[in-house]
Protein backbone atom coordinates (compact mmCIF):
# COMPACT_ATOMS: atom_id res chain seq x y z
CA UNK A 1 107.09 113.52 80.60
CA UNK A 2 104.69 113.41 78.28
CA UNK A 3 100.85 113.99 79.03
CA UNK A 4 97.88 111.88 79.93
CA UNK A 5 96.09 112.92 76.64
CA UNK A 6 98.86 112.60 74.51
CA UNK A 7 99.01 108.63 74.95
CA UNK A 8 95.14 108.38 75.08
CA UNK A 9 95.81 110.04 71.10
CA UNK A 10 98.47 107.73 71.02
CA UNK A 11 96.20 105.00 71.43
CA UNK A 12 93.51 106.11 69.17
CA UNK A 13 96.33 106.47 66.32
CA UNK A 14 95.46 103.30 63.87
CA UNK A 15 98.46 104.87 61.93
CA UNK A 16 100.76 103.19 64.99
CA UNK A 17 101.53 99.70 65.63
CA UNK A 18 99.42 97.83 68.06
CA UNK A 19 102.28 97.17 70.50
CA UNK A 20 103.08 101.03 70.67
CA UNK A 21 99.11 101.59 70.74
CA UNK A 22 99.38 99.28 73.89
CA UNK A 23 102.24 100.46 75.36
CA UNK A 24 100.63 103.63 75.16
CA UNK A 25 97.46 102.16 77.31
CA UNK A 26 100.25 101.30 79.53
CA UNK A 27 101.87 105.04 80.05
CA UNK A 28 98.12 106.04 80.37
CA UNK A 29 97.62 103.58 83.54
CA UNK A 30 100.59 105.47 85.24
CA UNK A 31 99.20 108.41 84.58
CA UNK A 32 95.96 107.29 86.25
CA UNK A 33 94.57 104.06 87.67
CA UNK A 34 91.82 103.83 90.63
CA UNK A 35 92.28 100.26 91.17
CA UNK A 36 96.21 100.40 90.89
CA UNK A 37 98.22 99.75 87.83
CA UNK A 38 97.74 96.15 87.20
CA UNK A 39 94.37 95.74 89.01
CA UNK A 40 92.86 98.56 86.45
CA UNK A 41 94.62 96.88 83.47
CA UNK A 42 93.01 93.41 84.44
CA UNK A 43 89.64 95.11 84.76
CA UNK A 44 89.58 96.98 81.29
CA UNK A 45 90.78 93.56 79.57
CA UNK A 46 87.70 92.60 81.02
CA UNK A 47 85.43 95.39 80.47
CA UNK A 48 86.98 96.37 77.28
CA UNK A 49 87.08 92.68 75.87
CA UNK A 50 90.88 93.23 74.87
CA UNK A 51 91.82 89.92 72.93
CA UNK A 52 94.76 87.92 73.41
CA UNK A 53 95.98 88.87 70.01
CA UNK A 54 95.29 92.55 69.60
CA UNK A 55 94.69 92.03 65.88
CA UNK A 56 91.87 90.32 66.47
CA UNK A 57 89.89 93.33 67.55
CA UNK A 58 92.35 96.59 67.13
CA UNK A 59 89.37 98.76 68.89
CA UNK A 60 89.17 96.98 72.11
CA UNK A 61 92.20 99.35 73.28
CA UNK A 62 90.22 102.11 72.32
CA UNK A 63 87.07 101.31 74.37
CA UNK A 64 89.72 100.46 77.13
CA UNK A 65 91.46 103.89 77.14
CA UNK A 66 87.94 105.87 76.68
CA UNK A 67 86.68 104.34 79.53
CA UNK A 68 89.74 105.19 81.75
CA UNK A 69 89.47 109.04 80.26
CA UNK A 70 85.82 109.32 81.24
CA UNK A 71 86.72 107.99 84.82
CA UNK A 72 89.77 110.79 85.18
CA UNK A 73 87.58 112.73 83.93
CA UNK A 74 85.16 112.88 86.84
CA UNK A 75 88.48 112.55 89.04
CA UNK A 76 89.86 115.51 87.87
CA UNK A 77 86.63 117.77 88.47
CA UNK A 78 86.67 116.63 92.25
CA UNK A 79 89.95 116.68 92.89
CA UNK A 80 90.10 120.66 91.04
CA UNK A 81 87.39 121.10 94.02
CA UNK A 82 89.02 119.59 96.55
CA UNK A 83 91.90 121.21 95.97
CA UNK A 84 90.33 124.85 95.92
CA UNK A 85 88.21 123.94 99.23
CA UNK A 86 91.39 123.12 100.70
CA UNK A 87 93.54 126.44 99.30
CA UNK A 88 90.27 128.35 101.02
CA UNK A 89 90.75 125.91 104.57
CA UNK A 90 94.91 126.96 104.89
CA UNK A 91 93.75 130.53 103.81
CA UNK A 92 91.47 130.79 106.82
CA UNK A 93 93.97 129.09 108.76
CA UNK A 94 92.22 125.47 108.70
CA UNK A 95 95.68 123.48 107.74
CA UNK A 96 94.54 120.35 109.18
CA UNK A 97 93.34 117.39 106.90
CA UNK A 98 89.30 116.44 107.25
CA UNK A 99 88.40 112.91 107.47
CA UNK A 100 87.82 111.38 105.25
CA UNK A 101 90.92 112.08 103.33
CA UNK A 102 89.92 112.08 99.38
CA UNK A 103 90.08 108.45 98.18
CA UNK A 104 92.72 109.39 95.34
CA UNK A 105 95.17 110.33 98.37
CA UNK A 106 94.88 106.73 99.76
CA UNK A 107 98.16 105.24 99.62
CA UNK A 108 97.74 101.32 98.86
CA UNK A 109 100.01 99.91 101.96
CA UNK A 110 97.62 100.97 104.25
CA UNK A 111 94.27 101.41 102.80
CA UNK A 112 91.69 99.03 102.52
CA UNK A 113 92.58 98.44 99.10
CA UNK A 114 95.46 96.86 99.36
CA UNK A 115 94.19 93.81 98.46
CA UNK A 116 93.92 94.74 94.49
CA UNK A 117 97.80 95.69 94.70
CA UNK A 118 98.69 91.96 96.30
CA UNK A 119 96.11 90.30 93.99
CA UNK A 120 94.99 92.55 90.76
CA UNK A 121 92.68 89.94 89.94
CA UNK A 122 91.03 90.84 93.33
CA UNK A 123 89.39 94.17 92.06
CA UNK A 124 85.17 95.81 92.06
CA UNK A 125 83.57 94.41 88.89
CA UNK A 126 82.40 98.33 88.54
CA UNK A 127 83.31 100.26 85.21
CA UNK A 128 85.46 102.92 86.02
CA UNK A 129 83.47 105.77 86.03
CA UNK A 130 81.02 103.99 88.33
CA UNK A 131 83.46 103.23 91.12
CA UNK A 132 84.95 106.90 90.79
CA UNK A 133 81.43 108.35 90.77
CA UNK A 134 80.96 106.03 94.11
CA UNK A 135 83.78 107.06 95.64
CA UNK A 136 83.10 110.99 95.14
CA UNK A 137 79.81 110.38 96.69
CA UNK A 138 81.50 109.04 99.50
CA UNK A 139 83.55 111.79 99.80
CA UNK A 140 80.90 114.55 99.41
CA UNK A 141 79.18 112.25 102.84
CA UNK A 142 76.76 109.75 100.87
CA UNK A 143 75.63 106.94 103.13
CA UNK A 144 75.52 103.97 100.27
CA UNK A 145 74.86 100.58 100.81
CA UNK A 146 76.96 97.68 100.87
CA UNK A 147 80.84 97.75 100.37
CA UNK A 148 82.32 101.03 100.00
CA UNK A 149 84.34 99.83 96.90
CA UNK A 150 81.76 97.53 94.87
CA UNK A 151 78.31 97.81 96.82
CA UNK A 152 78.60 94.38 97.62
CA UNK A 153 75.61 93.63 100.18
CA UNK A 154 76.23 90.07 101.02
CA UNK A 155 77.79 89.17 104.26
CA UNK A 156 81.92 89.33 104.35
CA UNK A 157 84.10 87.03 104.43
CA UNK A 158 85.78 86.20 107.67
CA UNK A 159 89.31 85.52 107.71
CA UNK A 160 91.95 84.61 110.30
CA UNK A 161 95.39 86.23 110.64
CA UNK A 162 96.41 84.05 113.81
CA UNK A 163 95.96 86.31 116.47
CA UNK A 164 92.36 87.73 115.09
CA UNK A 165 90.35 88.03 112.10
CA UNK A 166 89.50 90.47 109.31
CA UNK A 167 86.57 90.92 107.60
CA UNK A 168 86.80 91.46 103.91
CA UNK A 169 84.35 92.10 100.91
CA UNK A 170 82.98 89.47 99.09
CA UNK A 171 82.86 90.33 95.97
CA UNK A 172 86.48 93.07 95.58
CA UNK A 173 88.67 91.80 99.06
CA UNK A 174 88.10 95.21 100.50
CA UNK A 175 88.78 95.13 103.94
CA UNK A 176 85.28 96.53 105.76
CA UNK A 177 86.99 95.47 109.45
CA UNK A 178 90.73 95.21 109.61
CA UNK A 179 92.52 93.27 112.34
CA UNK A 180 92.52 94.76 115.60
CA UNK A 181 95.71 94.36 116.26
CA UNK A 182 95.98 97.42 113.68
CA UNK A 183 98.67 96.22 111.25
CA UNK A 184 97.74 95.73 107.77
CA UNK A 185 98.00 92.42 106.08
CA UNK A 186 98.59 91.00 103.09
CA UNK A 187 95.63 89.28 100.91
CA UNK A 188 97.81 86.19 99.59
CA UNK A 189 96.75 84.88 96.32
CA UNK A 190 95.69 80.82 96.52
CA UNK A 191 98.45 81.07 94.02
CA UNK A 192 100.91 83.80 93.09
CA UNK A 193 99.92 85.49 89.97
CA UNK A 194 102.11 86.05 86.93
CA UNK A 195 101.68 89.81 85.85
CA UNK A 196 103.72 88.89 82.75
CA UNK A 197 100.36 86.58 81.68
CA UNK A 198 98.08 89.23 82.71
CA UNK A 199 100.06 91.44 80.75
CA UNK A 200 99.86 89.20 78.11
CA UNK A 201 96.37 88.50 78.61
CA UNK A 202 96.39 85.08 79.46
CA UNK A 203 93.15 85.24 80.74
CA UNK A 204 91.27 86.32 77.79
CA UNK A 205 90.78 84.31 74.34
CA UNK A 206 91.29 84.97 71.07
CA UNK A 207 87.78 86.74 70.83
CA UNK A 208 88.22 88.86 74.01
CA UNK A 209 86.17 86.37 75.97
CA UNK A 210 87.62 85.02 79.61
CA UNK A 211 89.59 82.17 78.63
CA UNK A 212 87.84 79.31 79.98
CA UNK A 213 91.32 77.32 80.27
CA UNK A 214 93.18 80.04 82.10
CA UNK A 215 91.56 78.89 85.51
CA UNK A 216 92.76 75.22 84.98
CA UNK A 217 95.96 75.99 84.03
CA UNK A 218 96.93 78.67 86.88
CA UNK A 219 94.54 77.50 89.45
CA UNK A 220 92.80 81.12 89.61
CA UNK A 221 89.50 82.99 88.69
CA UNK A 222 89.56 84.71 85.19
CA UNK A 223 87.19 87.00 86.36
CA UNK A 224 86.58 88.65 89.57
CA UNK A 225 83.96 87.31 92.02
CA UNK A 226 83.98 84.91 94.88
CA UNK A 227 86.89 82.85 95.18
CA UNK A 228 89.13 81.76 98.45
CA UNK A 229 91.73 84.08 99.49
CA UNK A 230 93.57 84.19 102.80
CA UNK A 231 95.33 86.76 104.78
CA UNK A 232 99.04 86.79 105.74
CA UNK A 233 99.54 86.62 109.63
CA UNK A 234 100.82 89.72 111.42
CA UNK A 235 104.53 88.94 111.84
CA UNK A 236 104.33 91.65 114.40
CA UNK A 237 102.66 88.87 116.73
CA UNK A 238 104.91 85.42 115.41
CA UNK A 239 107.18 85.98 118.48
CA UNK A 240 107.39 87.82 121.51
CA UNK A 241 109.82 90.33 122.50
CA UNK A 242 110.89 87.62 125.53
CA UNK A 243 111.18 84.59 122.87
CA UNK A 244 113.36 86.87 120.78
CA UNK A 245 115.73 88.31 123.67
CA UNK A 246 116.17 84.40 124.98
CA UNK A 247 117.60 83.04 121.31
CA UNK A 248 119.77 85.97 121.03
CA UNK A 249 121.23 85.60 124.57
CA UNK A 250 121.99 81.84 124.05
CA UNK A 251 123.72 82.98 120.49
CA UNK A 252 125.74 85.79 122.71
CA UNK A 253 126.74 83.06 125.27
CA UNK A 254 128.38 81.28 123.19
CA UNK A 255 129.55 83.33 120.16
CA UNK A 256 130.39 86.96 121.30
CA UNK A 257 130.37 86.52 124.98
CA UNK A 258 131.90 90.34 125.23
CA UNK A 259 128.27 91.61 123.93
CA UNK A 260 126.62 88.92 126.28
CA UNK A 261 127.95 90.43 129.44
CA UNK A 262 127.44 94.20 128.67
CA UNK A 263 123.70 93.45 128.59
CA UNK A 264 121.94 95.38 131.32
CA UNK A 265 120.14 94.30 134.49
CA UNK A 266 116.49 94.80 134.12
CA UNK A 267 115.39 98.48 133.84
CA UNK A 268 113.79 99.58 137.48
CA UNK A 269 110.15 99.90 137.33
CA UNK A 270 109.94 102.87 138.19
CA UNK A 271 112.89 104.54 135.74
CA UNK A 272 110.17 103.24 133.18
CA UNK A 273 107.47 105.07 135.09
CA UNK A 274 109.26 108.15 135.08
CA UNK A 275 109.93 108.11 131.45
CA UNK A 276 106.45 108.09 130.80
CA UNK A 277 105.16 110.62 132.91
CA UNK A 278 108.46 113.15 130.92
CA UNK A 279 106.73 112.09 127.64
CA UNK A 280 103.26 112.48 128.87
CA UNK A 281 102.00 109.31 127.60
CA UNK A 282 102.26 105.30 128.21
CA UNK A 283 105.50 103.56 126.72
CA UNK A 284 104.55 100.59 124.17
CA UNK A 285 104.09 97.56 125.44
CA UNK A 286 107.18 95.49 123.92
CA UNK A 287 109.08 98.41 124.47
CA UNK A 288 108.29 98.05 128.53
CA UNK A 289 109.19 94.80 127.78
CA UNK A 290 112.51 94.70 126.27
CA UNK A 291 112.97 97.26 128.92
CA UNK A 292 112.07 94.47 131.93
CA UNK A 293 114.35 91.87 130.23
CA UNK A 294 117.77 94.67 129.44
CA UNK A 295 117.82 98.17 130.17
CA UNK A 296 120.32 98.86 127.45
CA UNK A 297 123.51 98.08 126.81
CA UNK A 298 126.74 98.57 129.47
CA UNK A 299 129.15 99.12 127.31
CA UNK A 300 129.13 101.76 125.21
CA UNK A 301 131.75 100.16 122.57
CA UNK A 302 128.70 97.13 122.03
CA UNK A 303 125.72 97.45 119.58
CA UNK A 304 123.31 94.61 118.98
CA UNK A 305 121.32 96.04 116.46
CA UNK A 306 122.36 96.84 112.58
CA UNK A 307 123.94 100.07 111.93
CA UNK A 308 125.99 100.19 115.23
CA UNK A 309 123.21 100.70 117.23
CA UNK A 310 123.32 100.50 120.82
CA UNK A 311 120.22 100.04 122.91
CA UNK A 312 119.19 103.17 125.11
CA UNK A 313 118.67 102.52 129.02
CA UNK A 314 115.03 103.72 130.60
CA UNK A 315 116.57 106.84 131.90
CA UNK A 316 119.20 106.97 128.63
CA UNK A 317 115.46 107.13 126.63
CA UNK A 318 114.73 110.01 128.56
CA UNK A 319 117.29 111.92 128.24
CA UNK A 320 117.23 111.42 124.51
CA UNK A 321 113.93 112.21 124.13
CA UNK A 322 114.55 115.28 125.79
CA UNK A 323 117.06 116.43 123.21
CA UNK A 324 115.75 115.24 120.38
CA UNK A 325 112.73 116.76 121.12
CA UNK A 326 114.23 120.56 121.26
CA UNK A 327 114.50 120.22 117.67
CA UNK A 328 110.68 119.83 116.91
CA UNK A 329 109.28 122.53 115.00
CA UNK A 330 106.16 122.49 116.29
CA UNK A 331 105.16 125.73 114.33
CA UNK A 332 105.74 124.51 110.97
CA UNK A 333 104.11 120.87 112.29
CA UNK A 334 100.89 122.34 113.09
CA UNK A 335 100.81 124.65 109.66
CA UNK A 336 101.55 121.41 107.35
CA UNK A 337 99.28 119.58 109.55
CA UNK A 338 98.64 116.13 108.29
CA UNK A 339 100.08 116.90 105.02
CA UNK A 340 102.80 116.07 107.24
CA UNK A 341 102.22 112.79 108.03
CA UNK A 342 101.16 111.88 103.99
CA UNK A 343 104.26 113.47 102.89
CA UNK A 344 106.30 110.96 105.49
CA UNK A 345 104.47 108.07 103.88
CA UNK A 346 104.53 108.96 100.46
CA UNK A 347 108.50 110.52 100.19
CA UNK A 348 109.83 108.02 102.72
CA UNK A 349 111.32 110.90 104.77
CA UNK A 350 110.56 114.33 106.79
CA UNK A 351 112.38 116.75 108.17
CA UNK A 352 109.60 118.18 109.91
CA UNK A 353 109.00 114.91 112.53
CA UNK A 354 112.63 114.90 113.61
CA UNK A 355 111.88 115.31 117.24
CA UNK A 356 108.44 115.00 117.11
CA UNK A 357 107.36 114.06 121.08
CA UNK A 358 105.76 110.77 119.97
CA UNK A 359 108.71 109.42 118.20
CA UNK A 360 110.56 107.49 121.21
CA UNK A 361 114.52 106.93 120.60
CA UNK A 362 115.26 103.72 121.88
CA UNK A 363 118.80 103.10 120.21
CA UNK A 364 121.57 105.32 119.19
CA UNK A 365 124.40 105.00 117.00
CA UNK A 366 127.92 106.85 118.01
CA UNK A 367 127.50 109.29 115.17
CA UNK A 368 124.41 110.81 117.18
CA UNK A 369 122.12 108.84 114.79
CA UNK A 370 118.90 107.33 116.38
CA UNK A 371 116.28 104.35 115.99
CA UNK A 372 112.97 105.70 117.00
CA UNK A 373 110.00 103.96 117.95
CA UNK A 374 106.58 105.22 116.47
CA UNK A 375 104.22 106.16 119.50
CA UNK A 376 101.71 108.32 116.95
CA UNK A 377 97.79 106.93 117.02
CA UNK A 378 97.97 106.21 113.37
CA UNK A 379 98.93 103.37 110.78
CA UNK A 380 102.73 103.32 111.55
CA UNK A 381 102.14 103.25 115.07
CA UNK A 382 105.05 100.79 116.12
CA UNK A 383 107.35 100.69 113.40
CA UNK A 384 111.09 101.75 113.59
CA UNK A 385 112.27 104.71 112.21
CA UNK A 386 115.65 105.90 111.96
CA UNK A 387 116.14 109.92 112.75
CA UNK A 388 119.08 112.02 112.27
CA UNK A 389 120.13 115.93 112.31
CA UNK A 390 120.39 116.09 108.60
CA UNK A 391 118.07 113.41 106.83
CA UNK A 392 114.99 114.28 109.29
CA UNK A 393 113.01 110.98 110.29
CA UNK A 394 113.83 108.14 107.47
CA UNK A 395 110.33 105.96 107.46
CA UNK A 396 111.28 101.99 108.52
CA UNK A 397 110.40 100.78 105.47
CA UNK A 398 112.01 97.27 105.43
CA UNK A 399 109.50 94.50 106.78
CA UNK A 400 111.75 94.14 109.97
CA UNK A 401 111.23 97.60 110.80
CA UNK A 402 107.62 96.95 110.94
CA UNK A 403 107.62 96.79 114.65
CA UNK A 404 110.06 96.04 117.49
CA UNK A 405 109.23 92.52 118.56
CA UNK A 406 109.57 91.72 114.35
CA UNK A 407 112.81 93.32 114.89
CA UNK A 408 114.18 91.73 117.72
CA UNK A 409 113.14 88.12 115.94
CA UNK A 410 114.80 89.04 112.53
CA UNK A 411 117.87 90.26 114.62
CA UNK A 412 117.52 86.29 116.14
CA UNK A 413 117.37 84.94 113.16
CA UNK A 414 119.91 86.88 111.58
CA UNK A 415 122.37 85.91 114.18
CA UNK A 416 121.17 82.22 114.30
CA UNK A 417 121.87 81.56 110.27
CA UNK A 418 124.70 84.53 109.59
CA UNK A 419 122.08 85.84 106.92
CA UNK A 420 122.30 89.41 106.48
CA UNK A 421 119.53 91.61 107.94
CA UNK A 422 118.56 94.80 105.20
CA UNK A 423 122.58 94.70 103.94
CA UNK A 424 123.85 93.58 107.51
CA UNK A 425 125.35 90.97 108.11
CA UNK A 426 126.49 89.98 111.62
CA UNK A 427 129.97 88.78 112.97
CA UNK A 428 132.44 88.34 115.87
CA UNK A 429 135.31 90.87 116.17
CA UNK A 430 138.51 89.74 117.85
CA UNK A 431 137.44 90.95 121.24
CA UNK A 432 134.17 88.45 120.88
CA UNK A 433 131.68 91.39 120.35
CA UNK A 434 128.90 91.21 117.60
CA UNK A 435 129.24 93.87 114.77
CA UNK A 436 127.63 94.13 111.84
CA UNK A 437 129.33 94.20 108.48
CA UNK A 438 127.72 96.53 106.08
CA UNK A 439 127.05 94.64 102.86
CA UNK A 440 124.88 96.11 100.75
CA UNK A 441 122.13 94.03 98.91
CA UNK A 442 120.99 96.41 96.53
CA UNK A 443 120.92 99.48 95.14
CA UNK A 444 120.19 102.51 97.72
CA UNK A 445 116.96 103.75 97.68
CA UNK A 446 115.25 106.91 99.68
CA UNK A 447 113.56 104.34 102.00
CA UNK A 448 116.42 103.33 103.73
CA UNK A 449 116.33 100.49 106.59
């Protein structure tokens, strides 16, 4: 792959044509972006007056590129600091990750970013090297005013998710108090934007201006400032784990009445207490809860959930846990520290948190496969993970995975319409139990679900 620097040449070459002198812009934004790829392109065809037609003014990609090289690099001389402070840390046997982590390290699904990834119109007006100069000062402990991102002093913008409310910059959608419910959520454009017209630079006039038609047409801001936006509700909250469990017993009933009657009795109170006092901590609540309504399955030939899983019993979770969690490598956990954790996020996988303590199995598959539910005190804290001897801990990626009660109403729904659920699709074998045909969707990918 070629380099950073060669593109930026690339782009200074008037020798080139101007669509390989752009495409080179492009290959220079994947390289580097601090607002994310299309957010950052939006804001230098801003900044950088880049015309509709690029023969109109040639140089505008140069003044875009320039101004993306002298933000990397100021980047680049923090992060070569950063990254010998933490080289001295491990040395001295500091492995752990200080907070806060460096604000190139941020992945976008759960910073407070995220909106400029669902909306890249939604982005700090700042040039470049201003927001990265901002956010080393952050880093190095600064106490600036206003928003974090922009320095936006005026008061946020309130906005309701259904089940609470999030408070997000005025000026750049950064979220300054997320939802307390702890999920992250979506920032959902009035209306959906077209990156092929950004890319195309539908916004900006033949003289590099904001188009002053562009907001009529597409019903959106050419330029960022304040302008409505709304948050997706948490689908972790649209139903509870009791709604979810009574639609998928009434499909049972009458559809695979074989799975219906090897649901469990309610789990016994205390089976649940006992579980928690082996894994030292409290069980999530709709965990508890799926627990009160079925305490696994009876038969041991009957999966609800996709993949041949079978739901565990209170004392079947124990005894899981207690296996699974001879494997941890607690050692290498603690060296890694939360490089860990960043690696699980960023790779999709780790062998390192397959039998970590706060990964509950509640569902296992007859190949000795296992869905685990995420019990760690940070950002995927309730999602589904599936964990295995050989793959490690594969991260829940797909949006039913998100948490169990979203799970248990996709299953529902899955069921309800014969829709496939992430390459599933559900039917009734000839001794009327559900199984689920695997049908896959689309290509594999490393984030399975």
């Amino acid at each position: 792959m070629t380099s950073f620097l060669t593109h930026r040449a690339r782009v200074h070459d008037a020798c080139l044509p101007l669509h390989r002198r752009h495409s080179a812009l492009r290959t220079c934004l994947t390289c580097f972006a601090p607002y994310g790829l299309r957010a950052t392109y939006h804001h230098l065809t801003l900044s950088a007056a880049i015309p509709r037609r690029l023969e109109a003014d040639p140089d505008a990609l140069v003044r875009a590129v320039e101004e993306l090289h002298e933000a990397r690099v100021l980047w680049r001389a923090r992060a070569e600091e950063y990254t010998a402070q933490r080289r001295a840390e491990k040395w001295a046997g500091r492995r752990a990750v200080a907070n806060p982590r460096p604000w190139w390290l941020r992945s976008w699904w759960d910073g407070p970013n995220r909106a400029w990834y669902d909306d890249p119109i939604r982005h700090p007006p700042l040039r470049l090297p201003e927001y990265v100069r901002r956010q080393n000062a952050i880093l190095d402990g600064a106490d600036l005013p206003g928003c974090p991102a922009c320095g936006d002093e005026r008061a946020p913008v309130s906005n309701s998710t259904g089940h609470g409310w999030v408070e997000l910059c005025r000026g750049c959608a950064w979220v300054l108090a997320p939802c307390p419910c702890g999920q992250r959520h979506r920032v959902v454009p009035e209306t959906p934007f077209n990156w092929n017209g950004i890319w195309r630079r539908a916004h900006m006039s033949d003289e590099g201006t904001p188009n002053a038609h562009w907001p009529a047409a597409q019903g959106r801001p050419a330029v960022p400032g304040d302008c409505p936006y709304r948050m997706a509700g948490c689908r972790v909250m649209t139903a509870s784990i009791s709604e979810s469990w009574t639609r998928i017993e009434t499909w049972l009933a009458e559809h695979a009445p074989s799975t219906f009657a090897a649901l469990a009795p309610p789990a016994d109170p205390a089976d649940i207490a006992a579980v928690e006092r082996l894994i030292g901590r409290p069980l999530l609540r709709p965990l508890v809860t799926s627990l009160l309504r079925h305490d696994g399955l009876l038969d041991r030939r009957c999966s609800l959930l996709p993949g041949s899983y079978r739901l565990l019993s209170a004392r079947e979770t124990a005894a899981e846990w207690q296996l699974l969690a001879g494997f941890y490598d607690k050692r290498t956990a603690d060296e890694e520290g939360e490089e860990v954790d960043y690696d699980f996020m960023k790779i999709g996988s780790s062998r390192v948190l397959y039998g970590q303590p706060q990964l509950i199995p509640i569902a296992r598959e007859s190949g000795g496969g296992h869905l685990v539910l995420d019990h760690r005190p940070e950002i995927d804290r309730g999602r589904v993970h599936e964990a295995e001897a050989t793959a490690g801990v594969v991260r829940g990626s797909h949006e039913a995975r998100a948490s169990l009660p979203v799970l248990m109403e996709a299953i529902a729904t899955s069921v309800e319409t014969n829709q496939p659920l992430y390459d599933y699709t559900p039917t009734v074998d000839e001794e009327q139990r559900l199984h689920w045909d695997f049908t896959p969707m689309h290509a594999p990918d490393l984030h399975r679900a």
